[in-house]
PDB file of N, CA and C in Angstrom:
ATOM      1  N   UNK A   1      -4.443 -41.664  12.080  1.00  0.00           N
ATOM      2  CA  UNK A   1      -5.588 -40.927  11.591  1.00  0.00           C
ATOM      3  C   UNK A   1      -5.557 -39.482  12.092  1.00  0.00           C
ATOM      4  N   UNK A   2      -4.971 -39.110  13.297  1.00  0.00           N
ATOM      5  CA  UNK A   2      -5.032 -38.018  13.943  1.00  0.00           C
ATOM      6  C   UNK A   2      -4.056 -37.074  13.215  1.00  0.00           C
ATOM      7  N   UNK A   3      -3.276 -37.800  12.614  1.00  0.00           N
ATOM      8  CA  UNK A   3      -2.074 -36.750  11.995  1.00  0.00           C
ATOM      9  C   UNK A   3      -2.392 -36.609  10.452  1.00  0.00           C
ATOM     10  N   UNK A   4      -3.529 -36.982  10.059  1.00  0.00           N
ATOM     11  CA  UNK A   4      -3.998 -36.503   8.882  1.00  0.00           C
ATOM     12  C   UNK A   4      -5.163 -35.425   8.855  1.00  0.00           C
ATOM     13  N   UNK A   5      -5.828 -35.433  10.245  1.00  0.00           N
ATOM     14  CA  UNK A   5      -6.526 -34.289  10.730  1.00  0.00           C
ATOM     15  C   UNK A   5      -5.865 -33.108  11.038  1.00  0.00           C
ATOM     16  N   UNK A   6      -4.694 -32.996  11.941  1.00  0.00           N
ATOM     17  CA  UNK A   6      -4.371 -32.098  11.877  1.00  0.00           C
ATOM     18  C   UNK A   6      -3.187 -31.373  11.243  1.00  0.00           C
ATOM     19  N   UNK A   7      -2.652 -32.621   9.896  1.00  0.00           N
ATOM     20  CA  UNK A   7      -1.848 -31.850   8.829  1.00  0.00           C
ATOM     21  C   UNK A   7      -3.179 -30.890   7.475  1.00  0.00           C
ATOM     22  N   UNK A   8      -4.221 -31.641   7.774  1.00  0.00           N
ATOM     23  CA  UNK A   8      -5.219 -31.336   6.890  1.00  0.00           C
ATOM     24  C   UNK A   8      -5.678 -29.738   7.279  1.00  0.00           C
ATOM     25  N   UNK A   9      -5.314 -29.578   8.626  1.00  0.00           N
ATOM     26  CA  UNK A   9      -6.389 -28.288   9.455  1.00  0.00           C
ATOM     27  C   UNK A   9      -4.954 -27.525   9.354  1.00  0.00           C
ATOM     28  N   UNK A  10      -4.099 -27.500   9.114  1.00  0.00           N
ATOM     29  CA  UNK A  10      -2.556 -27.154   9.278  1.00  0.00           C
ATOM     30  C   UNK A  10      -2.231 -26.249   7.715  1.00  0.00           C
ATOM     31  N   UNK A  11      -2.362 -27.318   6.466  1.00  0.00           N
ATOM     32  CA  UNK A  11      -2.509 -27.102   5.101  1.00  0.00           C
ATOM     33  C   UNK A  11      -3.620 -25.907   5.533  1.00  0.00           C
ATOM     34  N   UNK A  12      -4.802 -25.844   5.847  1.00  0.00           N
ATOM     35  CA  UNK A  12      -5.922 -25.382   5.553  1.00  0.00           C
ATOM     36  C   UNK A  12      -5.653 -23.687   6.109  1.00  0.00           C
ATOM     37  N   UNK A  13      -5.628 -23.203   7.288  1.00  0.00           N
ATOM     38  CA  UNK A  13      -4.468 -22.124   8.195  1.00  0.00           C
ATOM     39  C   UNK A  13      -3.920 -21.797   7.046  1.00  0.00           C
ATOM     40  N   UNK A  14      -2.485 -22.228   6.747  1.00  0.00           N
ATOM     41  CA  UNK A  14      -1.766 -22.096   5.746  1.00  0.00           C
ATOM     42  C   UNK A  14      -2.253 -21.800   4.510  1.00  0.00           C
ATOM     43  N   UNK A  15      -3.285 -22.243   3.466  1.00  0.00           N
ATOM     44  CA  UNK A  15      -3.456 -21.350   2.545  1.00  0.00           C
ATOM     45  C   UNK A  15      -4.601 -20.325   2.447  1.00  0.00           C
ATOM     46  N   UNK A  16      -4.969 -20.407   3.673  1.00  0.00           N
ATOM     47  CA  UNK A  16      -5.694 -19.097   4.487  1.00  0.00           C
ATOM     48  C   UNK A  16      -5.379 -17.976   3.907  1.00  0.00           C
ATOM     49  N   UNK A  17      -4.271 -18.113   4.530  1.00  0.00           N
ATOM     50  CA  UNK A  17      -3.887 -17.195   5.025  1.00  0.00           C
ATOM     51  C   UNK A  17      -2.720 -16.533   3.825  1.00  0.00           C
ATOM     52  N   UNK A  18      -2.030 -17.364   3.120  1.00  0.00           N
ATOM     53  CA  UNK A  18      -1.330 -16.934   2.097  1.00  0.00           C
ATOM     54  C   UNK A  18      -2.310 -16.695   0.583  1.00  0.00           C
ATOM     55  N   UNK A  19      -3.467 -17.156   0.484  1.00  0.00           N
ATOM     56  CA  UNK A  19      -4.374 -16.671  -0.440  1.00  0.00           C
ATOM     57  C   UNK A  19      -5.478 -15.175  -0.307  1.00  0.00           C
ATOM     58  N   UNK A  20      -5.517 -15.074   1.019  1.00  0.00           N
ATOM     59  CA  UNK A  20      -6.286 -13.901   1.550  1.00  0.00           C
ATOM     60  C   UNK A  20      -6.002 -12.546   0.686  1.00  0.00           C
ATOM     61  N   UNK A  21      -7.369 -11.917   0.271  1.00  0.00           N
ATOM     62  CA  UNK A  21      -6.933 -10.577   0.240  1.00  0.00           C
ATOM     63  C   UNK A  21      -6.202  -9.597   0.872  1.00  0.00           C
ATOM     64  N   UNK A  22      -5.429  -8.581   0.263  1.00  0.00           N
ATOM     65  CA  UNK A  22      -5.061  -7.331   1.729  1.00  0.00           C
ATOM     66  C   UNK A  22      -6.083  -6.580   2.084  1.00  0.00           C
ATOM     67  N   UNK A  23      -6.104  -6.115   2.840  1.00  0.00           N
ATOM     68  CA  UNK A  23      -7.006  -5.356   3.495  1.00  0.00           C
ATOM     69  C   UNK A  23      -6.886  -3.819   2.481  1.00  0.00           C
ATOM     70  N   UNK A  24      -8.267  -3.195   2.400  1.00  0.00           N
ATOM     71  CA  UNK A  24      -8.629  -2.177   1.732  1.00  0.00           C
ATOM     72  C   UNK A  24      -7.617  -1.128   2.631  1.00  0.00           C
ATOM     73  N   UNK A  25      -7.126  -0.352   1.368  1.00  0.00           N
ATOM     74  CA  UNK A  25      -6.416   0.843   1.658  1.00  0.00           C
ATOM     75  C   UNK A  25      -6.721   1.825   2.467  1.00  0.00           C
ATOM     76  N   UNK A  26      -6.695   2.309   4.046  1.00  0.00           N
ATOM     77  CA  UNK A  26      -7.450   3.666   4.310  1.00  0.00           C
ATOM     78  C   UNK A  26      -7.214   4.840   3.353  1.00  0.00           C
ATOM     79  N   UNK A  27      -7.973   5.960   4.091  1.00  0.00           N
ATOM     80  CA  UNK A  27      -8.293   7.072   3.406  1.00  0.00           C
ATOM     81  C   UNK A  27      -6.543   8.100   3.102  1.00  0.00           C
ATOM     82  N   UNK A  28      -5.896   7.797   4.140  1.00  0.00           N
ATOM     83  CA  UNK A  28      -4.424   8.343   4.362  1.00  0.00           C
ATOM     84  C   UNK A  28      -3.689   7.858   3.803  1.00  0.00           C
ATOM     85  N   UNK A  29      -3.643   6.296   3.064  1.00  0.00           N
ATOM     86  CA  UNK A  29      -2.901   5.341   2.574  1.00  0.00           C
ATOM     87  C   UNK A  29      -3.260   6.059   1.170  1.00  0.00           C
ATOM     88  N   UNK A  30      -4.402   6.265   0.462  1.00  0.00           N
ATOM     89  CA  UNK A  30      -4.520   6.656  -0.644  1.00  0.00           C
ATOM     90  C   UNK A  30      -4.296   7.813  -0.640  1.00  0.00           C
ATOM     91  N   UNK A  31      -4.668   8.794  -0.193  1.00  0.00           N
ATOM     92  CA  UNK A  31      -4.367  10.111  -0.352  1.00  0.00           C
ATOM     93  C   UNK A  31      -2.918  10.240  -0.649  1.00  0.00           C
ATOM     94  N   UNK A  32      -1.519   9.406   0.331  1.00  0.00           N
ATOM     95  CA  UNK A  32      -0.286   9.716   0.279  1.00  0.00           C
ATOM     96  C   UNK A  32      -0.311   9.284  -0.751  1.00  0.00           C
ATOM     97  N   UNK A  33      -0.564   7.861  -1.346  1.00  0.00           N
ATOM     98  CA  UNK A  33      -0.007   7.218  -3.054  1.00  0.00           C
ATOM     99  C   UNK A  33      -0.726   8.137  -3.956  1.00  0.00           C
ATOM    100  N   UNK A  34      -1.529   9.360  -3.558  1.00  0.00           N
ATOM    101  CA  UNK A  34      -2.036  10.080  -5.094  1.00  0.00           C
ATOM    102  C   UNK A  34      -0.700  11.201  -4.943  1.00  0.00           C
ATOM    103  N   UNK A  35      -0.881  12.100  -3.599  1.00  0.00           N
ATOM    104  CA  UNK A  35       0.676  12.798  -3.697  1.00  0.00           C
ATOM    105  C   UNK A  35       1.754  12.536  -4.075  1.00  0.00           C
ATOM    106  N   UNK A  36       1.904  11.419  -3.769  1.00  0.00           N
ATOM    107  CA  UNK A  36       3.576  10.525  -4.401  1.00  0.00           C
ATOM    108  C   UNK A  36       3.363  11.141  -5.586  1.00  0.00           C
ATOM    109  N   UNK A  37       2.061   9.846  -6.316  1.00  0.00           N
ATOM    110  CA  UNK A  37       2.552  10.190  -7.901  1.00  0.00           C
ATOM    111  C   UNK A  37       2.279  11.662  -8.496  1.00  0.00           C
ATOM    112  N   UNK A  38       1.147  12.170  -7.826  1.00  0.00           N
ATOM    113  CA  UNK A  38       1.810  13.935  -8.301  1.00  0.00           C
ATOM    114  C   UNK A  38       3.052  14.705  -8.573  1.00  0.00           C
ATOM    115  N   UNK A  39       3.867  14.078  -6.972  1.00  0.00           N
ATOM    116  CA  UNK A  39       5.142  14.487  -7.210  1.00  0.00           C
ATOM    117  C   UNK A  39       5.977  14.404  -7.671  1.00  0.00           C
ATOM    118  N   UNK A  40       5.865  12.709  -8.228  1.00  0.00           N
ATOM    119  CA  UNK A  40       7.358  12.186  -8.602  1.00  0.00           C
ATOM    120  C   UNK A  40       6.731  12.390 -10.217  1.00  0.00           C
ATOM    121  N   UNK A  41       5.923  13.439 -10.672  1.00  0.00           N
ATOM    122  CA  UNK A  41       6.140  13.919 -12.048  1.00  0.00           C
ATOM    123  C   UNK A  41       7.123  15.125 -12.192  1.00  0.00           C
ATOM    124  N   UNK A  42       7.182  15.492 -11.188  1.00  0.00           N
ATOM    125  CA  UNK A  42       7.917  16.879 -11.091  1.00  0.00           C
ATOM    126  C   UNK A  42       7.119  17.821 -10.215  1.00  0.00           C
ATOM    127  N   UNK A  43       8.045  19.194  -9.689  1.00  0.00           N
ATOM    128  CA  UNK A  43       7.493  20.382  -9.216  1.00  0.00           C
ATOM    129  C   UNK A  43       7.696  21.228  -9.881  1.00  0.00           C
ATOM    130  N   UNK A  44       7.182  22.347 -10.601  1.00  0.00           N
ATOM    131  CA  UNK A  44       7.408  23.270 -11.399  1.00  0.00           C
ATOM    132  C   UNK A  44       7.672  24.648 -10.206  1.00  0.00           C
ATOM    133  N   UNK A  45       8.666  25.547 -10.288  1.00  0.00           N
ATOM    134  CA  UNK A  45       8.639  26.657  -9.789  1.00  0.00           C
ATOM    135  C   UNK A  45       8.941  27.875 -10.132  1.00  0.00           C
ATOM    136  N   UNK A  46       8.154  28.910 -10.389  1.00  0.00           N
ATOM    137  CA  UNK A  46       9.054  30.162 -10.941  1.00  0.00           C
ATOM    138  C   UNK A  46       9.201  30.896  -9.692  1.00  0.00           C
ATOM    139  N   UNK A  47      10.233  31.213 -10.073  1.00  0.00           N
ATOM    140  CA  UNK A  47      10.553  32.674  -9.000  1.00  0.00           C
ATOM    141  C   UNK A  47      10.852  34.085 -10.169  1.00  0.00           C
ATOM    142  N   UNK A  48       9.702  34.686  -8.464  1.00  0.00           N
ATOM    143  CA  UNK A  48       9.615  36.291  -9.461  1.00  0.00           C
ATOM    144  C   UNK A  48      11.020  36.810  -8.145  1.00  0.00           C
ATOM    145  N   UNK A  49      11.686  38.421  -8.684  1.00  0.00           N
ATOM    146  CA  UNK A  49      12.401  38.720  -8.306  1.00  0.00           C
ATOM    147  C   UNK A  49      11.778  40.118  -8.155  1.00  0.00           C
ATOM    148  N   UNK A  50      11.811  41.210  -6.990  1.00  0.00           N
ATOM    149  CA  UNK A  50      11.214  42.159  -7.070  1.00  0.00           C
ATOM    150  C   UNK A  50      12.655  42.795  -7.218  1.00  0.00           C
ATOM    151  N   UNK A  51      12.663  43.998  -7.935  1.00  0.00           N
ATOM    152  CA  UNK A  51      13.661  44.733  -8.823  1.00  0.00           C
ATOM    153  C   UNK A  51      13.643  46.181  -8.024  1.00  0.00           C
ATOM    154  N   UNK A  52      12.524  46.657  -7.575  1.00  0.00           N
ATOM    155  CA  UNK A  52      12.332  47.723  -7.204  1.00  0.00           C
ATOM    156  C   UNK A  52      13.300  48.383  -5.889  1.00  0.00           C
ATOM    157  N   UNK A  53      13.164  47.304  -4.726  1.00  0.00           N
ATOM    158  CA  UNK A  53      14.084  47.768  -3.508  1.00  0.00           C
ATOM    159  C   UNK A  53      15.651  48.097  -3.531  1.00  0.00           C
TER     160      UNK A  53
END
């Protein structure tokens, strides 16, 4: 009987813990995944050339 208690409390731990939400993103976690995808659209750059000197 005892080993159906604690395969039961064992199972139970176990899909705890593999069904659980993740934990909410901090504020730094999102901020970097909005930069990522800013970036990985591209960087645009012009360069000016001063002519004068």
């Amino acid at each position: 009987m005892e080993i159906f208690i604690m395969l039961g409390v064992v199972l139970y731990l176990f899909t705890r813990d593999v069904f659980s939400k993740p934990p909410p993103k901090s504020v730094e976690e999102q901020l970097g995944e909005s930069i990522t995808k800013y970036l990985s659209k591209g960087v645009k750059v012009r360069i000016e050339t001063d002519d004068r000197g």
